[in-house]
Protein backbone atom coordinates (compact mmCIF):
# COMPACT_ATOMS: atom_id res chain seq x y z
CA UNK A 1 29.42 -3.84 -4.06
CA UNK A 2 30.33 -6.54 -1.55
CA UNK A 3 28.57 -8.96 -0.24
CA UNK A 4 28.31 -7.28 3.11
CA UNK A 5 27.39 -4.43 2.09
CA UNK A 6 24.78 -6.15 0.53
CA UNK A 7 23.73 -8.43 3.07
CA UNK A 8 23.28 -4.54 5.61
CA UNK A 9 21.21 -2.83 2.79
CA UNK A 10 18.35 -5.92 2.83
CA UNK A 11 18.56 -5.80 6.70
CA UNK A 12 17.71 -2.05 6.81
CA UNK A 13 15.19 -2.04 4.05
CA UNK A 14 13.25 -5.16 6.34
CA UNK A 15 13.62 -3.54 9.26
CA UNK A 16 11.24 -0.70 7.56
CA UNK A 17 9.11 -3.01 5.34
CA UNK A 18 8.35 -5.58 8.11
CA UNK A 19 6.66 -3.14 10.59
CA UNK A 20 3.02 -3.99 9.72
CA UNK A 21 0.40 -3.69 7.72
CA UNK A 22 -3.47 -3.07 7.46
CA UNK A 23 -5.50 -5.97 7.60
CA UNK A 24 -9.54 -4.78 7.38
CA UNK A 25 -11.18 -1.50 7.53
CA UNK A 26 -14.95 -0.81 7.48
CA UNK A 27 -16.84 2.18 6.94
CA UNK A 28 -15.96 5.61 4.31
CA UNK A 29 -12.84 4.95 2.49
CA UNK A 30 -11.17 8.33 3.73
CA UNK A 31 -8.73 6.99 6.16
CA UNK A 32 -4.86 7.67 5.05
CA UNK A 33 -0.97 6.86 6.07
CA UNK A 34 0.43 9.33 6.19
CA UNK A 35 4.69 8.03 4.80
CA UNK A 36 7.48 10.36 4.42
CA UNK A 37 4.78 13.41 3.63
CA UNK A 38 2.97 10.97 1.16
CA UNK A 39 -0.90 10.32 1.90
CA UNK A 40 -1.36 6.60 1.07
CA UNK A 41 -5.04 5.44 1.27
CA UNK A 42 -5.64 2.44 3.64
CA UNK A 43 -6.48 -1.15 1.49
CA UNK A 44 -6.48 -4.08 2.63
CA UNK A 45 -2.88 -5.54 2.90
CA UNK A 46 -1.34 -2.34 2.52
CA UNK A 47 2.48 -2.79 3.86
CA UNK A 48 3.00 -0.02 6.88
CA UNK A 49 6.96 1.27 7.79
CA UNK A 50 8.44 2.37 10.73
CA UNK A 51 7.62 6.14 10.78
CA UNK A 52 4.49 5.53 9.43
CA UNK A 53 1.36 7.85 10.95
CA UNK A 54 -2.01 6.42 10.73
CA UNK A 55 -5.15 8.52 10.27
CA UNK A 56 -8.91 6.89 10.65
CA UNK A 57 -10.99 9.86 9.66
CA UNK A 58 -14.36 8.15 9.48
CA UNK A 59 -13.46 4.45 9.50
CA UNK A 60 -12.11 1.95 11.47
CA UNK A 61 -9.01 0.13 10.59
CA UNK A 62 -8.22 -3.27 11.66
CA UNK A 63 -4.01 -2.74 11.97
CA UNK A 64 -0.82 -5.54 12.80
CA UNK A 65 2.10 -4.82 13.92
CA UNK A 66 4.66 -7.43 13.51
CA UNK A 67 5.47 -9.79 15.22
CA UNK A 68 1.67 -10.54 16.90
CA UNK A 69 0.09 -7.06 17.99
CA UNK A 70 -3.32 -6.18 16.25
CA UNK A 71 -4.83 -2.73 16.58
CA UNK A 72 -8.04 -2.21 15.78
CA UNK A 73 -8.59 1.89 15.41
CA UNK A 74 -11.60 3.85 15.81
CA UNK A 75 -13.21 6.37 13.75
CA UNK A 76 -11.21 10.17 14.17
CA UNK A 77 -7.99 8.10 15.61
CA UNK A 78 -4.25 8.63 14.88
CA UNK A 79 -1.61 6.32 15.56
CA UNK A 80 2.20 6.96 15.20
CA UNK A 81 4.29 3.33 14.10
CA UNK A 82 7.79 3.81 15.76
CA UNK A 83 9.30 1.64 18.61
CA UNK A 84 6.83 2.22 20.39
CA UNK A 85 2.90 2.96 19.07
CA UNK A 86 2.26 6.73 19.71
CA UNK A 87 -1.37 7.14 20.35
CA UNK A 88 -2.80 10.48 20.35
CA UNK A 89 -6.53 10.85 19.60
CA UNK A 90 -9.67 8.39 19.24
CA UNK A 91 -9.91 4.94 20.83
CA UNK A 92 -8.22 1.49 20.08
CA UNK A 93 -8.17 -1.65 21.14
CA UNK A 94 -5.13 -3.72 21.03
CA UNK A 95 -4.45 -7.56 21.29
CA UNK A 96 -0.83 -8.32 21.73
CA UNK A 97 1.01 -11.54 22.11
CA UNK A 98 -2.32 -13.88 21.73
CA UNK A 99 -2.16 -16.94 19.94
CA UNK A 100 1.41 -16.46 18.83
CA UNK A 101 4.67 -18.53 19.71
CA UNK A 102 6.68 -15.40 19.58
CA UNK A 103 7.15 -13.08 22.54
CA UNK A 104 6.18 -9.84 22.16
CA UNK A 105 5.80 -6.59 23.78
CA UNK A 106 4.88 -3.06 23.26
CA UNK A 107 4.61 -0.17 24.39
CA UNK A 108 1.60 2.68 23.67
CA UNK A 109 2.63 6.47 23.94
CA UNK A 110 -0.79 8.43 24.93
CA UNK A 111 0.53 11.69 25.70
CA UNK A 112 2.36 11.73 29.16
CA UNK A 113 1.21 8.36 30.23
CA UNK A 114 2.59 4.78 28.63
CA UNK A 115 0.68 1.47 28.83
CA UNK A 116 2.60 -1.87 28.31
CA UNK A 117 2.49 -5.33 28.03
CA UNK A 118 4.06 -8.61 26.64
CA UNK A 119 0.23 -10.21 26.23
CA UNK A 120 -3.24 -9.12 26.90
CA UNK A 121 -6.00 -6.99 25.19
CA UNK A 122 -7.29 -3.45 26.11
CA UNK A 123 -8.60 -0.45 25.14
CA UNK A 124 -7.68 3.24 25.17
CA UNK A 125 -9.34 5.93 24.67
CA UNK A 126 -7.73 9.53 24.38
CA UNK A 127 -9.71 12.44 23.59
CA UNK A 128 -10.77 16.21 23.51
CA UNK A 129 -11.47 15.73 27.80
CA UNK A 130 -9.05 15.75 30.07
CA UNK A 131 -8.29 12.13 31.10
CA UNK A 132 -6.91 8.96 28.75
CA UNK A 133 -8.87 5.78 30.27
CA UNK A 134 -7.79 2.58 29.52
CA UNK A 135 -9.86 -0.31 30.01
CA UNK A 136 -8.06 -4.14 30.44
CA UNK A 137 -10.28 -6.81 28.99
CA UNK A 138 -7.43 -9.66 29.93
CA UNK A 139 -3.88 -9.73 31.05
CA UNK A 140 -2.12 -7.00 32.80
CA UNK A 141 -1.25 -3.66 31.81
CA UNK A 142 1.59 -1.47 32.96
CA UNK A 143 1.30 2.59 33.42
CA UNK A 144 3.84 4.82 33.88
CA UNK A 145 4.24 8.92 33.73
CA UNK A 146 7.06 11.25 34.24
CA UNK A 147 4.64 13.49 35.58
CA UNK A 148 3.60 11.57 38.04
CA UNK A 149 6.53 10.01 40.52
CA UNK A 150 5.77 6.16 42.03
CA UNK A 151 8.21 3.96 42.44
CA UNK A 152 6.91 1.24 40.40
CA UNK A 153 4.30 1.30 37.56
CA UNK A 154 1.06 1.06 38.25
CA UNK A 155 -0.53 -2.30 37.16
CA UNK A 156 -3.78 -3.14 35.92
CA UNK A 157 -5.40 -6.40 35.40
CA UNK A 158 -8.30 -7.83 33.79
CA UNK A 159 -11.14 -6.31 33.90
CA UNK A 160 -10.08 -3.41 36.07
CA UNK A 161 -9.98 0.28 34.19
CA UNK A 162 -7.70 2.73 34.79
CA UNK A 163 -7.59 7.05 34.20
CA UNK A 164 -5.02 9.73 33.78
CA UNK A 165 -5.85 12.77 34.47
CA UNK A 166 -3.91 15.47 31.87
CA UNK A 167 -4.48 18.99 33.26
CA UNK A 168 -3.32 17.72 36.50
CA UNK A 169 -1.17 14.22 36.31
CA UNK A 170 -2.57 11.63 38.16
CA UNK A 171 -3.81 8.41 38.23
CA UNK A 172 -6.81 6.89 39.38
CA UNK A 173 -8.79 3.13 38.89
CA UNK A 174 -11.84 2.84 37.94
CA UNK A 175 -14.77 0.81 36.96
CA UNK A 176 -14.23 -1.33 34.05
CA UNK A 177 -16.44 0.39 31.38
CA UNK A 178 -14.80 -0.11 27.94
CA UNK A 179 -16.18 2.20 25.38
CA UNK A 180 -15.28 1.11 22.08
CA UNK A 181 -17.68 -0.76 19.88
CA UNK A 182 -16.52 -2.01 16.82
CA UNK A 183 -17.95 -4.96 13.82
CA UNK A 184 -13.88 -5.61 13.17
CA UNK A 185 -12.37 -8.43 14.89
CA UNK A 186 -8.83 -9.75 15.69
CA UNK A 187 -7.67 -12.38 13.57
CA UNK A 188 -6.08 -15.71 14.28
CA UNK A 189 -2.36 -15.36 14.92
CA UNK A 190 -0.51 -17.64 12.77
């Protein structure tokens, strides 16, 4: 084999084992990734790959994606890991970019509407009703649809909250109510 070759085979394999990993969870031990088919069960420091689909069931997992986003995930919540975080049921709240020297940015997929941001820390929530609210505790917070045509995203800043409404795309503000209480906590970016 030569040393190319190699030298491409350890930059695929990080590219998949760098993604992430799980850093608390509290609550029944029932929650899963869910890896090429595989159920894994979520412990503390478990490694998480691109492709990777998170289930809570009845805990809440305390989740980082590299290189400084932390997700924390409520109970009943799924989470897609691909290049961008596809969200589609519970709450979460997500820090990105805090504390770290490395810019970062991300994207979350919530059905037909995408949030994103390069720092900042919110909250979505993304249910059996009709709407996926997302509440901005700081920084600002893009949203964009296909189904709904602006020219430019709509922004949201801190402490402002924010709804799209499925059965009939739209947006709409709205008080800043965030609904997700958790006892996890974001840890210090090193």
């Amino acid at each position: 084999m030569s040393l190319f070759t190699f030298m491409l085979l350890i930059v695929s394999f990080s590219a998949y084992a760098n993604y992430g990993k799980i850093l608390q969870f509290s609550g029944k031990q029932d929650s899963y990734v869910l890896r090429n088919n595989n159920k894994i069960k979520i412990d503390t420091n478990l490694l998480l790959e691109k492709g990777d689909q998170i289930f809570t069931n009845d805990s809440q997992v305390l989740v980082t994606v590299y290189p400084s986003t932390q997700i924390v995930l409520d109970k009943n919540s799924h989470l897609g890991l691909s290049s961008e975080l596809e969200f589609t049921k519970g709450k979460m709240k997500t820090r990105i970019g805090a504390g770290s020297k490395e810019e970062s940015s991300h994207k979350v997929q919530a059905n037909q509407v995408a949030f994103t941001t390069s720092s900042g820390e919110f909250e979505v929530s993304y249910g059996p009703k009709k709407f996926i609210e997302l509440f901005v505790a700081n920084g600002e917070v893009e949203a964009s649809s296909p189904q709904v045509q602006t020219f430019v995203p709509e922004i949201i800043k801190t402490k402002e909250g924010f709804r799209f409404n499925i059965q009939e795309p739209g947006f709409s503000k709205q008080r800043y109510a965030p609904k997700f209480k958790t006892s996890l906590t974001f840890k210090k970016v090193l």
